[in-house]
Protein backbone atom coordinates (compact mmCIF):
# COMPACT_ATOMS: atom_id res chain seq x y z
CA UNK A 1 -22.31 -53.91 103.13
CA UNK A 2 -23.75 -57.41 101.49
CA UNK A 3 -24.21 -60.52 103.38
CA UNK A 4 -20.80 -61.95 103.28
CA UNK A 5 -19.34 -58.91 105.29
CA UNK A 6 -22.33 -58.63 107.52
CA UNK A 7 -21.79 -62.02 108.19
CA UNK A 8 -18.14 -61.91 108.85
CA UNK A 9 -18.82 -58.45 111.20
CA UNK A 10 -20.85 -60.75 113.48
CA UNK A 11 -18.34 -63.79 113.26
CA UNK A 12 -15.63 -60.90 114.45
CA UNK A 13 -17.63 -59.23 117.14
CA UNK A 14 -17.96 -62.74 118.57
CA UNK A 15 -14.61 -64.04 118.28
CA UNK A 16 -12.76 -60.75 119.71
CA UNK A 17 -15.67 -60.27 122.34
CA UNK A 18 -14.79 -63.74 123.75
CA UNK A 19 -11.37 -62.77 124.26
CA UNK A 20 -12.34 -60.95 127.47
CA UNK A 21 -14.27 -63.79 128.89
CA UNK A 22 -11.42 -65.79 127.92
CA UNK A 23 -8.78 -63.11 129.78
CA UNK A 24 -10.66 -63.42 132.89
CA UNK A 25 -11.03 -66.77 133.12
CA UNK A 26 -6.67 -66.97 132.10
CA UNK A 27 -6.08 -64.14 135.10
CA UNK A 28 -7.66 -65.89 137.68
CA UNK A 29 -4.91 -68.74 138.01
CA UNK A 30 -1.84 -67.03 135.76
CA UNK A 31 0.43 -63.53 135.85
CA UNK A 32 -0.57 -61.17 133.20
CA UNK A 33 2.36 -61.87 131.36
CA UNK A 34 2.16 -65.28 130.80
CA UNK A 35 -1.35 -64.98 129.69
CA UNK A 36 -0.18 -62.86 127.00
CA UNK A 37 2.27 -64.51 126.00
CA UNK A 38 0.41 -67.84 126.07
CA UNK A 39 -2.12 -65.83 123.52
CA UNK A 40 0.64 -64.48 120.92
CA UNK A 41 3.21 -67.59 120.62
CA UNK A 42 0.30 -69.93 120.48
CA UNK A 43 -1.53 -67.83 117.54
CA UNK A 44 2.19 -67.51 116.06
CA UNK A 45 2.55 -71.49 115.31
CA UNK A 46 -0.65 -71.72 113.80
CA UNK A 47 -0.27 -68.97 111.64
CA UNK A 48 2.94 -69.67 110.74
CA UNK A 49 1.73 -73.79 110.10
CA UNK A 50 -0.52 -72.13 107.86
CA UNK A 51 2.16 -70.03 105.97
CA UNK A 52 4.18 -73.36 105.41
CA UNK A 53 1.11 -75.13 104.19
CA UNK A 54 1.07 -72.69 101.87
CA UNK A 55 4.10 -72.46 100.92
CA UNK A 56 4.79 -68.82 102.21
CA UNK A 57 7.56 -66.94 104.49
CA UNK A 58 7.61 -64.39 106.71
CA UNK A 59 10.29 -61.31 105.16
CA UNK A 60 13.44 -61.27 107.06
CA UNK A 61 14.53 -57.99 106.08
CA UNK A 62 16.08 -55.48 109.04
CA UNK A 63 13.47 -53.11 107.77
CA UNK A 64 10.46 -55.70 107.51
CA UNK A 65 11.15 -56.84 111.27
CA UNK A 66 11.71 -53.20 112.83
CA UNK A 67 7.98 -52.48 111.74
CA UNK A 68 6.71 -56.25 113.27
CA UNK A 69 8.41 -55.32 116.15
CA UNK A 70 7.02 -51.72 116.50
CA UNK A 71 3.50 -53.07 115.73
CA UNK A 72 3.68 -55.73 118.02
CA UNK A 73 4.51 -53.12 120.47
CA UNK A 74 1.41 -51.20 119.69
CA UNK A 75 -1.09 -53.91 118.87
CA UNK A 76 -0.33 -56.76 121.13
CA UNK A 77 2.37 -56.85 123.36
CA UNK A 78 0.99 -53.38 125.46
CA UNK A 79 -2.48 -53.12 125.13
CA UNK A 80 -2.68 -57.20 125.74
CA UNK A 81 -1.03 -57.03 128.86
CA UNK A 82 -2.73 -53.77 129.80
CA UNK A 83 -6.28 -55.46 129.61
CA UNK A 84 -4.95 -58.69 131.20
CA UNK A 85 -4.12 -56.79 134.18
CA UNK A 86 -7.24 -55.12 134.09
CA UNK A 87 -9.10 -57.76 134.08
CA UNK A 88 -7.27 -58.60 137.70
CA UNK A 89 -9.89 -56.11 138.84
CA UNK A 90 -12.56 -55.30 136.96
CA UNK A 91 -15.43 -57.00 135.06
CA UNK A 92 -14.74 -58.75 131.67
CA UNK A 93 -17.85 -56.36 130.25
CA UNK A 94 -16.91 -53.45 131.21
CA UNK A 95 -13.05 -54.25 129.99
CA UNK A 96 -15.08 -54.75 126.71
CA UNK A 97 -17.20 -51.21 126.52
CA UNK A 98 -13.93 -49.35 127.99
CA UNK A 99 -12.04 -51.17 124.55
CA UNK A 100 -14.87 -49.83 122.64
CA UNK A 101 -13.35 -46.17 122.80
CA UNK A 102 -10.43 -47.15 120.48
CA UNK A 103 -11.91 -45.36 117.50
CA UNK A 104 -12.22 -41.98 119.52
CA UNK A 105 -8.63 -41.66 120.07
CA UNK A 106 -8.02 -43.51 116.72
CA UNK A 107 -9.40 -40.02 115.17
CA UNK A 108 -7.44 -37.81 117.50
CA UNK A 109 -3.84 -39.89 116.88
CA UNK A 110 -4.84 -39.58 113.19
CA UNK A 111 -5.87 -36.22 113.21
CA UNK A 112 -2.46 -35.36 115.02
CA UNK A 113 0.00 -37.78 113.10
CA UNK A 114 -1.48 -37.90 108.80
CA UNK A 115 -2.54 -35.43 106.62
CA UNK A 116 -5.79 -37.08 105.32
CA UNK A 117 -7.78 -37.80 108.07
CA UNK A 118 -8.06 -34.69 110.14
CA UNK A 119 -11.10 -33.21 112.96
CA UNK A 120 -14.72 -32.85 111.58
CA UNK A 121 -17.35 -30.59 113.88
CA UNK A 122 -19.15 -34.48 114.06
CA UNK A 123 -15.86 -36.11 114.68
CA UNK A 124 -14.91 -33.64 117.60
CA UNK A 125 -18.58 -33.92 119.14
CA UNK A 126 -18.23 -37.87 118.88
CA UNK A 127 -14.87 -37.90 120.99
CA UNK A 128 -16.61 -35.47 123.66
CA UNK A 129 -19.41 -38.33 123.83
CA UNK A 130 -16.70 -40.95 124.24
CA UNK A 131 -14.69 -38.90 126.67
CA UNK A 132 -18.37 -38.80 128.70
CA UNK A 133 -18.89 -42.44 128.49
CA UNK A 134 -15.36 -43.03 129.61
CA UNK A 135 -16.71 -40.72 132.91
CA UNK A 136 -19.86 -42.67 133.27
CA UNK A 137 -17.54 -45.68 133.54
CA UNK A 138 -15.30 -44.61 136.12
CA UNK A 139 -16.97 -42.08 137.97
CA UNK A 140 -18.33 -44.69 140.51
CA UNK A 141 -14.73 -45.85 141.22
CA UNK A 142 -13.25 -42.29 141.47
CA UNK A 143 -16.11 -40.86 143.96
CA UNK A 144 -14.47 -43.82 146.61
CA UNK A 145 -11.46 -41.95 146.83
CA UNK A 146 -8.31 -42.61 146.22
CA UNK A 147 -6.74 -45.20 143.59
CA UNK A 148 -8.09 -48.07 143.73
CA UNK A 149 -7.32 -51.55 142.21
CA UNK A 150 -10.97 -50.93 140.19
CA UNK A 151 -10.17 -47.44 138.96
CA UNK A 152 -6.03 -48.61 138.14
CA UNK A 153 -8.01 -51.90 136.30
CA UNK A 154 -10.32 -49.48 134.27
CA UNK A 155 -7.18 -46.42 133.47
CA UNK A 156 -5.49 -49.82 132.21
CA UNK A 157 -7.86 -50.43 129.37
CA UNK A 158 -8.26 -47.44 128.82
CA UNK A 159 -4.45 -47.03 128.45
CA UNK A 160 -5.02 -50.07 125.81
CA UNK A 161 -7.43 -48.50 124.03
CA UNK A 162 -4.63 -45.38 123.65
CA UNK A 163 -2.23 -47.64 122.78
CA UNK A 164 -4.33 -49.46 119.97
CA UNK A 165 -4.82 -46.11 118.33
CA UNK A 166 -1.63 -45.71 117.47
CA UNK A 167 -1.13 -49.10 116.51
CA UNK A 168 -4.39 -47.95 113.94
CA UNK A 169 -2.53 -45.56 112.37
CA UNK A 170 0.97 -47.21 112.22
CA UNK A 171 -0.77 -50.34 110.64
CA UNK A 172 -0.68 -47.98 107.51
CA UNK A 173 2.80 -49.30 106.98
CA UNK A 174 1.72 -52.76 105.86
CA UNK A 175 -0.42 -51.74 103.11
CA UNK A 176 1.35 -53.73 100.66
CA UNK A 177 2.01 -56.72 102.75
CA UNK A 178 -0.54 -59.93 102.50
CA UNK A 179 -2.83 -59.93 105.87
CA UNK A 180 -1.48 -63.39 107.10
CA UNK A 181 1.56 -62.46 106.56
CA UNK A 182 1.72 -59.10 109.05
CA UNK A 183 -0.31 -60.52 111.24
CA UNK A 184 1.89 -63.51 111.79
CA UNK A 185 5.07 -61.47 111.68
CA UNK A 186 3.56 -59.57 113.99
CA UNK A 187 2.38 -62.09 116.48
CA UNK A 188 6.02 -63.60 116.28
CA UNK A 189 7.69 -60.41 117.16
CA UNK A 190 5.49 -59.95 120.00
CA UNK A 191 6.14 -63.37 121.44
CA UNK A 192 10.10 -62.37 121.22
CA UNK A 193 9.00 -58.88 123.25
CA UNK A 194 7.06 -60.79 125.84
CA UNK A 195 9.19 -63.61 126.88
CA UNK A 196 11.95 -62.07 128.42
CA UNK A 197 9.32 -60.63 130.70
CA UNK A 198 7.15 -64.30 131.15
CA UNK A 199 10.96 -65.40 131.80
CA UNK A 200 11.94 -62.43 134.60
CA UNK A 201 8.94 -61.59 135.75
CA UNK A 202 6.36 -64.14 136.33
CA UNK A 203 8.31 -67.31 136.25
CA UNK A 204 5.51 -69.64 135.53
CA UNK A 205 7.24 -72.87 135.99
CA UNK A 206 6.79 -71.51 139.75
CA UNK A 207 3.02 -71.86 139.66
CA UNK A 208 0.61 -74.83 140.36
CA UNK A 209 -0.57 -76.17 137.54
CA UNK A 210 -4.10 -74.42 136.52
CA UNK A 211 -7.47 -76.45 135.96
CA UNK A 212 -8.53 -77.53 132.36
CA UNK A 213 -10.45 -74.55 132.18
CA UNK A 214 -7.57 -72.14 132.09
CA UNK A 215 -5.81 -74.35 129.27
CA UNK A 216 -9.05 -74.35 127.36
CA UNK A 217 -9.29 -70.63 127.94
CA UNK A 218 -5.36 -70.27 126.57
CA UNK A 219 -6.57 -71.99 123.86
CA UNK A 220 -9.86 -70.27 123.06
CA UNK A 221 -8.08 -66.77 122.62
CA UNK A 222 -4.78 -67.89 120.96
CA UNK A 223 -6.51 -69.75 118.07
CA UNK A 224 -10.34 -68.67 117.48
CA UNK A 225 -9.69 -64.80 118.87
CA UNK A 226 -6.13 -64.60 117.10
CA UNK A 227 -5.21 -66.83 114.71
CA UNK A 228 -8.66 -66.85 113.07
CA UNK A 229 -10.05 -63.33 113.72
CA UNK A 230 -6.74 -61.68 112.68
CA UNK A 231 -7.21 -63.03 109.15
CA UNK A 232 -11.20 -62.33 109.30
CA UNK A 233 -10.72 -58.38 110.73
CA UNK A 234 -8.20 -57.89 106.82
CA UNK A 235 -10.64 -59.24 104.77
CA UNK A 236 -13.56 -57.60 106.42
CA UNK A 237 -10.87 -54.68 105.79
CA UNK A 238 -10.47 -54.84 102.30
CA UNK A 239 -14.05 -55.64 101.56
CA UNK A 240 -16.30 -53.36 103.44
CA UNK A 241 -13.32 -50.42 104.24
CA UNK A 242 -12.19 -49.31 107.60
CA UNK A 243 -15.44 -47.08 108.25
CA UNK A 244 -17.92 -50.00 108.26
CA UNK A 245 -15.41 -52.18 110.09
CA UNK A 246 -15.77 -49.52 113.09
CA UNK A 247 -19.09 -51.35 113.61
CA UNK A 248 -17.68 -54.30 115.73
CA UNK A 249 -17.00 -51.83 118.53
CA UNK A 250 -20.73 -51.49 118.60
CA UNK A 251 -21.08 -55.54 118.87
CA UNK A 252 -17.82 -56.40 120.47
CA UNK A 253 -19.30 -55.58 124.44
CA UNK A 254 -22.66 -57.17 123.92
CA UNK A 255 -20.55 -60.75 123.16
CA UNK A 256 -18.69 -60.08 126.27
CA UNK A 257 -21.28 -58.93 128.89
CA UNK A 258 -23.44 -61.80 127.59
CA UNK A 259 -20.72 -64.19 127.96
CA UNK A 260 -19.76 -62.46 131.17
CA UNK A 261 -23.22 -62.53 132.58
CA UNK A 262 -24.00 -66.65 131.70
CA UNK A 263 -20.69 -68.07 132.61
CA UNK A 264 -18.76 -65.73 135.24
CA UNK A 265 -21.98 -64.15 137.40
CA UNK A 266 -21.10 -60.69 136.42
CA UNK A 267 -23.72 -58.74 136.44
CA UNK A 268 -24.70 -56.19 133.83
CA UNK A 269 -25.10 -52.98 136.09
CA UNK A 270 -27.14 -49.81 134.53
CA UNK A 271 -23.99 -48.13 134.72
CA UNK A 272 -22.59 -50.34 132.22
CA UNK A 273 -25.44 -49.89 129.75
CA UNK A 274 -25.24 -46.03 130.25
CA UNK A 275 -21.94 -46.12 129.67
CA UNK A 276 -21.99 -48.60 126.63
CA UNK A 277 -24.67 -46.12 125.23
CA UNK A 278 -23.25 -43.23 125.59
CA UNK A 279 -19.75 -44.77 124.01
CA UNK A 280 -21.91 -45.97 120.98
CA UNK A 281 -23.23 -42.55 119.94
CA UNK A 282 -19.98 -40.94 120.00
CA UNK A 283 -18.49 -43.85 117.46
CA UNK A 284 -21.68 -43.12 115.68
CA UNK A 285 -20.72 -39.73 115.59
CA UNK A 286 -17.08 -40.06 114.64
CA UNK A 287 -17.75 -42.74 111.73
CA UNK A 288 -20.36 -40.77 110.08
CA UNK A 289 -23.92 -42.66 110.83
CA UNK A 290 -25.25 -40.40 112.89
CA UNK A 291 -25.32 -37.55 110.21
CA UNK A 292 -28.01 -39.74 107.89
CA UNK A 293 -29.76 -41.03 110.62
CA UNK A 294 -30.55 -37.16 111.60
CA UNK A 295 -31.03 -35.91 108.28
CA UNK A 296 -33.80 -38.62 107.67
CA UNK A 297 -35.34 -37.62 110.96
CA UNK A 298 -35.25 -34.09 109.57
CA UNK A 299 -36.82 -34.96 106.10
């Protein structure tokens, strides 16, 4: 990759790993729901105010919005409140490494569901290393017995992380579509899918009115985690290819525990790091470094 998209891989890793110090600052005064909801229709004006300002639309074909609807499904709407309600329990960090595995069952959905990106010996060995780091995470949680709020919080992102694989490989459908435009299709169809849920379910009008911090928060991950890294994830896309781009899930945690760590007293446990580690070798694994990186060691 050249500068530019190094550049823009760092400006990523930061702006998505501050979404889940952003989250748990959001759960700690409002209902899951509402925070996601707060996230998508907030990113949805601002991409669409940026649409109008240049003079584009959003397709309003039956076919166009059954695919916005299914992806905002997959990619928002689920795996958003999934890690919102996570977050109820667990750390922001670890939220963040648990995320991380998204690429290991990326290559099993893919494997399963297309015909051009099937199981490697490397690939398979990679998902057994994220499967492992996925036990390092828990394993603490499950030895207590019993479910507990921790061990529901950390199946939840985990869950997400399922749920964002599919979203990987359904995203194949907007090939020919301009980034901005799917992603704000898609962010308005997932505002339509959560607020009959903000509306029945949480009920915010209900709640006392949270600090500055929350609205600043609300703010935070609707315009600089959506609205902006949306459009800087596509062109990272298009100019360094979806292999390279697997390399924010190496970055992505160390924004978050960092953030985590400074700001919310969460501490960064050895567990963490293990797990992080172990995690990190597997996406090595599945995305192809580690095979150069051993052959040099070789030579």
């Amino acid at each position: 990759m050249n500068g530019t998209a190094w550049a823009l891989l760092l400006v990523l890793s930061v702006l998505w790993g501050a979404t889940f110090f952003f989250w748990k600052v959001l759960v700690e005064h409002l209902p899951p729901f509402t925070v996601v909801f707060g996230r998508v229709s907030i990113a949805a004006l601002v991409l669409i105010a940026v649409l109008a300002i240049r003079g584009e639309t959003i397709p309003l074909t039956r076919n166009a919005w059954a695919r916005f609807m299914v992806m905002a499904a997959l990619n928002n709407a689920i795996p958003f409140a999934l890690i919102a309600y996570g977050e109820t329990t667990i750390a922001s960090g670890l939220a963040s490494i648990l995320n991380a595995t998204t690429p290991v069952f990326t290559v099993l959905v893919a494997h399963a569901l297309t015909d051009d990106e099937k199981l490697t010996p490397l690939r398979v060995f990679g998902v057994a290393l994220g499967f492992v780091g996925v036990v390092v995470l828990v394993w603490p949680d499950m030895l207590r017995g019993g479910v507990t709020g921790n061990l529901l919080g950390e199946l939840a992102c985990v869950l997400a992380a399922v749920t964002y694989a599919f979203a990987g490989v359904y995203g194949r459908r907007f090939s020919g579509m301009p980034a901005i435009t799917a992603a704000t299709g898609q962010l308005v169809a997932a505002s339509l899918l959560m607020l009959p849920l903000v509306v029945l379910v949480d009920q915010p009008w209900q709640l006392p009115s949270p600090p500055m911090s929350t609205w600043a928060a609300l703010v935070g991950t609707a315009v600089f985690s959506t609205a902006v890294g949306y459009p800087v994830y596509f062109r990272l896309l298009a100019m360094a290819g979806a292999t390279n781009l697997l390399l924010v899930t190496f970055l992505l945690p160390i924004t978050t525990l960092l953030l985590g760590a400074l700001f919310l007293d969460e501490a960064i446990t050895p567990v963490a790091l293990t797990g992080m580690a172990v995690i990190g070798l597997g996406l090595a694994a599945i995305d192809g470094r580690l095979t150069p990186r051993l052959a040099l060691r070789r030579g």
